[in-house]
Structures are given as structure tokens and as C-alpha cells.
N, C-alpha and C. Protein backbone atom coordinates (compact mmCIF):
# COMPACT_ATOMS: atom_id res chain seq x y z
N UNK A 1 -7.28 -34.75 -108.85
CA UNK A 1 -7.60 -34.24 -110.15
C UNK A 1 -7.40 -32.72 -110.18
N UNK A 2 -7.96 -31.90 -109.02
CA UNK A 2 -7.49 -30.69 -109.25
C UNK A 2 -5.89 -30.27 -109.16
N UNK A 3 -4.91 -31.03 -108.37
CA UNK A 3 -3.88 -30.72 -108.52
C UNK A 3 -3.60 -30.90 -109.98
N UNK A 4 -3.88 -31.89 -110.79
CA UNK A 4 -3.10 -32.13 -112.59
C UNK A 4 -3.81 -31.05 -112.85
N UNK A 5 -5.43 -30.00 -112.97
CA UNK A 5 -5.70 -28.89 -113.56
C UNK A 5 -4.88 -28.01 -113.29
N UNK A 6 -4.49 -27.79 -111.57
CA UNK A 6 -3.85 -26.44 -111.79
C UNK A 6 -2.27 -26.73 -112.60
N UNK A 7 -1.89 -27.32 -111.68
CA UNK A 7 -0.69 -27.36 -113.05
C UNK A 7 -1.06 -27.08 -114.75
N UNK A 8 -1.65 -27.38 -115.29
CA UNK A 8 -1.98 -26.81 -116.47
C UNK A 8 -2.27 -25.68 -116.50
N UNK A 9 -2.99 -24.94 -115.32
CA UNK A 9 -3.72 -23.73 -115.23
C UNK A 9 -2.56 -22.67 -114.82
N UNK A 10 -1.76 -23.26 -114.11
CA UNK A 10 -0.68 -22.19 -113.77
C UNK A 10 0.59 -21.47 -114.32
N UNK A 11 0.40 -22.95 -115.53
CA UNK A 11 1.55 -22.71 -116.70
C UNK A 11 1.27 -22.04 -117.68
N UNK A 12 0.08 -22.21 -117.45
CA UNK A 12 -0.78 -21.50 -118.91
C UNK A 12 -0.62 -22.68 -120.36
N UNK A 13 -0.67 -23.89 -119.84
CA UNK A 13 -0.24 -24.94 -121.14
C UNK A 13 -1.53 -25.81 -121.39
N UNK A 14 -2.70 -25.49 -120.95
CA UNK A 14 -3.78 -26.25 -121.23
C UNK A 14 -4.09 -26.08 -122.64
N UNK A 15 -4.13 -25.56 -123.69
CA UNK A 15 -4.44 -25.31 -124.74
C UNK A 15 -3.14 -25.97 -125.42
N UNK A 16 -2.16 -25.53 -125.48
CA UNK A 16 -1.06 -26.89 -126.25
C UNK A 16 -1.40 -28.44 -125.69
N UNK A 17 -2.17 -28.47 -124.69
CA UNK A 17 -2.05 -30.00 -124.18
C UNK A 17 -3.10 -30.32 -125.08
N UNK A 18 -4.31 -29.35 -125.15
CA UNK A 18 -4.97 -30.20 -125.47
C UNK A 18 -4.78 -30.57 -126.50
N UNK A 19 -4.37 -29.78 -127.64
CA UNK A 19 -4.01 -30.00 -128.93
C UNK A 19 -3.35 -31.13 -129.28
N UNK A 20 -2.30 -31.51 -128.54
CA UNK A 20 -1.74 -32.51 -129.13
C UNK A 20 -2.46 -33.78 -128.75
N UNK A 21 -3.92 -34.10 -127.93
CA UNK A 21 -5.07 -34.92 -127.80
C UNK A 21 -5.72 -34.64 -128.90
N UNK A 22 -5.72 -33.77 -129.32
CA UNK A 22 -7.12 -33.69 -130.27
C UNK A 22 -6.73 -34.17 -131.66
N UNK A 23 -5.22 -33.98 -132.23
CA UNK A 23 -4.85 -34.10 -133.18
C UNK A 23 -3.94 -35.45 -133.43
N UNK A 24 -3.46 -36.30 -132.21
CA UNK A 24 -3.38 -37.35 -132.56
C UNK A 24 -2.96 -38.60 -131.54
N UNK A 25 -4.30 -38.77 -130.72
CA UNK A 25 -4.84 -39.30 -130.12
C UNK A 25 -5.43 -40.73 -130.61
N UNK A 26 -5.89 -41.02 -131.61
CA UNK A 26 -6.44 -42.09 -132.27
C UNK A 26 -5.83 -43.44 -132.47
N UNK A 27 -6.09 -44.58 -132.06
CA UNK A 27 -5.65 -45.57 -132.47
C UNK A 27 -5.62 -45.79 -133.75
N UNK A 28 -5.98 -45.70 -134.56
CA UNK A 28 -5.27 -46.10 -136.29
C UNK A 28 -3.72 -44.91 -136.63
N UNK A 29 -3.91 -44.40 -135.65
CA UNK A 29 -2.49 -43.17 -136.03
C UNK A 29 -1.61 -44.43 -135.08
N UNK A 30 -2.13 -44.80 -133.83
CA UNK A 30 -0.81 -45.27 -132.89
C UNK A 30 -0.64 -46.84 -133.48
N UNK A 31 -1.28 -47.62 -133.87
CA UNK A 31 -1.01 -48.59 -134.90
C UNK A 31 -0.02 -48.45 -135.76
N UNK A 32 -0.02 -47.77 -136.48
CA UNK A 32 0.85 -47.32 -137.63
C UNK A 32 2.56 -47.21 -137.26
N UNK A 33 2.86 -47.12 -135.76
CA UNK A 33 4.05 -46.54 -135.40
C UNK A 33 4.17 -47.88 -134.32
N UNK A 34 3.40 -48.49 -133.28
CA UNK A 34 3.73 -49.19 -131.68
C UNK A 34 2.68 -50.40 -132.72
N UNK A 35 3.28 -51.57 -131.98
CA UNK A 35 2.75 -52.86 -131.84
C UNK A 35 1.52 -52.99 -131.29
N UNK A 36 0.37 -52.72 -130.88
CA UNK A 36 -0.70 -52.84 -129.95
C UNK A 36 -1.01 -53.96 -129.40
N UNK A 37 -1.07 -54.78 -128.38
CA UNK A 37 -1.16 -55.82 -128.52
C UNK A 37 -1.89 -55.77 -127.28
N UNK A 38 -3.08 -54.31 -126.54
CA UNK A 38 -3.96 -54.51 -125.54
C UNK A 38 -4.42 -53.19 -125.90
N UNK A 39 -5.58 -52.76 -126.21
CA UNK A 39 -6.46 -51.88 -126.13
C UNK A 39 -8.14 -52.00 -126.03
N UNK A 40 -8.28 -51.19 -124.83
CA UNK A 40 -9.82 -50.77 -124.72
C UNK A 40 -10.44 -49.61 -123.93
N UNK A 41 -11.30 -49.88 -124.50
CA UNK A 41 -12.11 -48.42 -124.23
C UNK A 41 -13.59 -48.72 -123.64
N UNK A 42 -13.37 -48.13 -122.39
CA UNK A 42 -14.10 -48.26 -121.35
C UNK A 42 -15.59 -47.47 -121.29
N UNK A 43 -16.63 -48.14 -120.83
CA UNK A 43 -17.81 -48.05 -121.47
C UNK A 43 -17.95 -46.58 -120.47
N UNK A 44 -17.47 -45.78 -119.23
CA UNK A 44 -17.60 -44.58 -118.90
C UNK A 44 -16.16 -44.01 -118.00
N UNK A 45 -16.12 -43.25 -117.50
CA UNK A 45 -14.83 -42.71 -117.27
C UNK A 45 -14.32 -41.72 -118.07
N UNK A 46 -13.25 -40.62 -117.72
CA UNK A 46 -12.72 -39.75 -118.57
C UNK A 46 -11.41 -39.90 -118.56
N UNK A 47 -10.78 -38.93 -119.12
CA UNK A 47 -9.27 -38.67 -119.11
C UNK A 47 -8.68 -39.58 -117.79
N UNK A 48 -9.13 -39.56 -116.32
CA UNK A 48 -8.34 -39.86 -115.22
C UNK A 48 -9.11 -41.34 -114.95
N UNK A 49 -9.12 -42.37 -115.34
CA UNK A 49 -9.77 -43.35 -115.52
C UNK A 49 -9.28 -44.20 -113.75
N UNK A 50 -7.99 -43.87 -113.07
CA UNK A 50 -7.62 -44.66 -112.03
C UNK A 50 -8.39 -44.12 -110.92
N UNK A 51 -8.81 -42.56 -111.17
CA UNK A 51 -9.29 -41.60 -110.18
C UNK A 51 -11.11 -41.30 -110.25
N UNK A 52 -11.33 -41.50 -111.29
CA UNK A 52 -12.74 -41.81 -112.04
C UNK A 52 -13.73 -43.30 -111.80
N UNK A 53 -13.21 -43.92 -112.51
CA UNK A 53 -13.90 -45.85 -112.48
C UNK A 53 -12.55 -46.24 -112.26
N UNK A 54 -12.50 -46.70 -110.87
CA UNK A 54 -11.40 -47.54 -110.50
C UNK A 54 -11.11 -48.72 -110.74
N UNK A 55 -12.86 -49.20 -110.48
CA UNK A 55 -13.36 -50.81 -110.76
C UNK A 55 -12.69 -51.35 -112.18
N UNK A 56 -13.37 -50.49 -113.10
CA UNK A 56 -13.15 -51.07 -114.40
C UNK A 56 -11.77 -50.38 -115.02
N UNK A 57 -10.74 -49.65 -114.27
CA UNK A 57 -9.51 -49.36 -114.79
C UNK A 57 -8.95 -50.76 -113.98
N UNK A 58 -8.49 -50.77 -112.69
CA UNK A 58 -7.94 -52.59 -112.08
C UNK A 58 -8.93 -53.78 -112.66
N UNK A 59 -9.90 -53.86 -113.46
CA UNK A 59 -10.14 -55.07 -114.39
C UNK A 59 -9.60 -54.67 -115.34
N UNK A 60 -9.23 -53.96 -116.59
CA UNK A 60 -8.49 -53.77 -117.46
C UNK A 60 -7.01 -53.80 -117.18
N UNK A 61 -6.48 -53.62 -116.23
CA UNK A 61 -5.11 -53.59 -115.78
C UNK A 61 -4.68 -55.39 -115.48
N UNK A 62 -5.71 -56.04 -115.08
CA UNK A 62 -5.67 -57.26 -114.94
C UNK A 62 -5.68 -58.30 -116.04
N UNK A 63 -6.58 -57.30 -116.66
CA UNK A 63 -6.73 -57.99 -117.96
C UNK A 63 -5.59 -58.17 -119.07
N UNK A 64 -4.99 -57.27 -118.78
CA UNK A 64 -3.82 -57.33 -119.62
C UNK A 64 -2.39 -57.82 -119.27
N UNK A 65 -2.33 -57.94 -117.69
CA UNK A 65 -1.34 -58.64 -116.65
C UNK A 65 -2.09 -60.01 -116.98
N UNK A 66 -2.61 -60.75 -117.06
CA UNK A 66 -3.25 -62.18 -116.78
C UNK A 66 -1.94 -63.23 -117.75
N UNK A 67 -1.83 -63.06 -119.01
CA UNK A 67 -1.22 -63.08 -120.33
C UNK A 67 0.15 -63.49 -120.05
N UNK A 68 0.59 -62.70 -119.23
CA UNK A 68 1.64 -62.47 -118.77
C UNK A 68 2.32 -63.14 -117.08
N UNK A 69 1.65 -63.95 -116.77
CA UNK A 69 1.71 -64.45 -115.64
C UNK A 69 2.80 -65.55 -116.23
């Protein structure tokens, strides 16, 4: 995790990144444009969800591979 900060930190691009999270980030915007056909949102975890809750990022990853078997 600190290696993805400094990269932001070294470019000086943390503030454009975040922006384009803050402004359109939302599922009713990504509906509108992509098919959705697996979304959820995990009851804790942040931004780095594989590096954060591992548990419940490989059950969601499964969850959406199962379908598809």
C-alpha cells in the first residue's frame, strides 16, 4: 500500500486522482454506460480491498466466478 501512495506522492497526482473518484465513482453513473451484471459493496475494507479484507474480497471474487463455471 505504501508503494501505490508514493507513487501518487511523487508525481504530485493525488489530488487529480482523487477527483476523478469523487466525481464519478457511483454506480447509477456506471449503469448508464457498462452492463453490470456483479456488484457489491463490502460491509468493511477501503480503496485496497485484496490488501485490506482478503477474506471477503476471494468470496466476492468467487462469487462472481461460480456463474461462470
Amino acid at each position: 500500500m505504501l508503494t501505490n501512495v508514493t507513487v501518487y506522492w511523487a508525481n504530485r497526482t493525488g489530488a487529480s486522482s482523487a477527483r476523478l473518484y469523487r466525481s464519478g465513482a457511483r454506480r447509477s453513473r456506471a449503469e448508464r454506460f457498462f452492463n453490470i451484471v456483479h456488484w457489491t459493496e463490502p460491509p468493511r475494507g477501503g480503496h485496497f480491498p485484496a490488501m485490506e479484507v482478503p477474506d471477503i474480497f476471494v468470496a466476492d471474487v468467487r462469487a462472481f466466478l461460480r456463474p461462470l463455471r
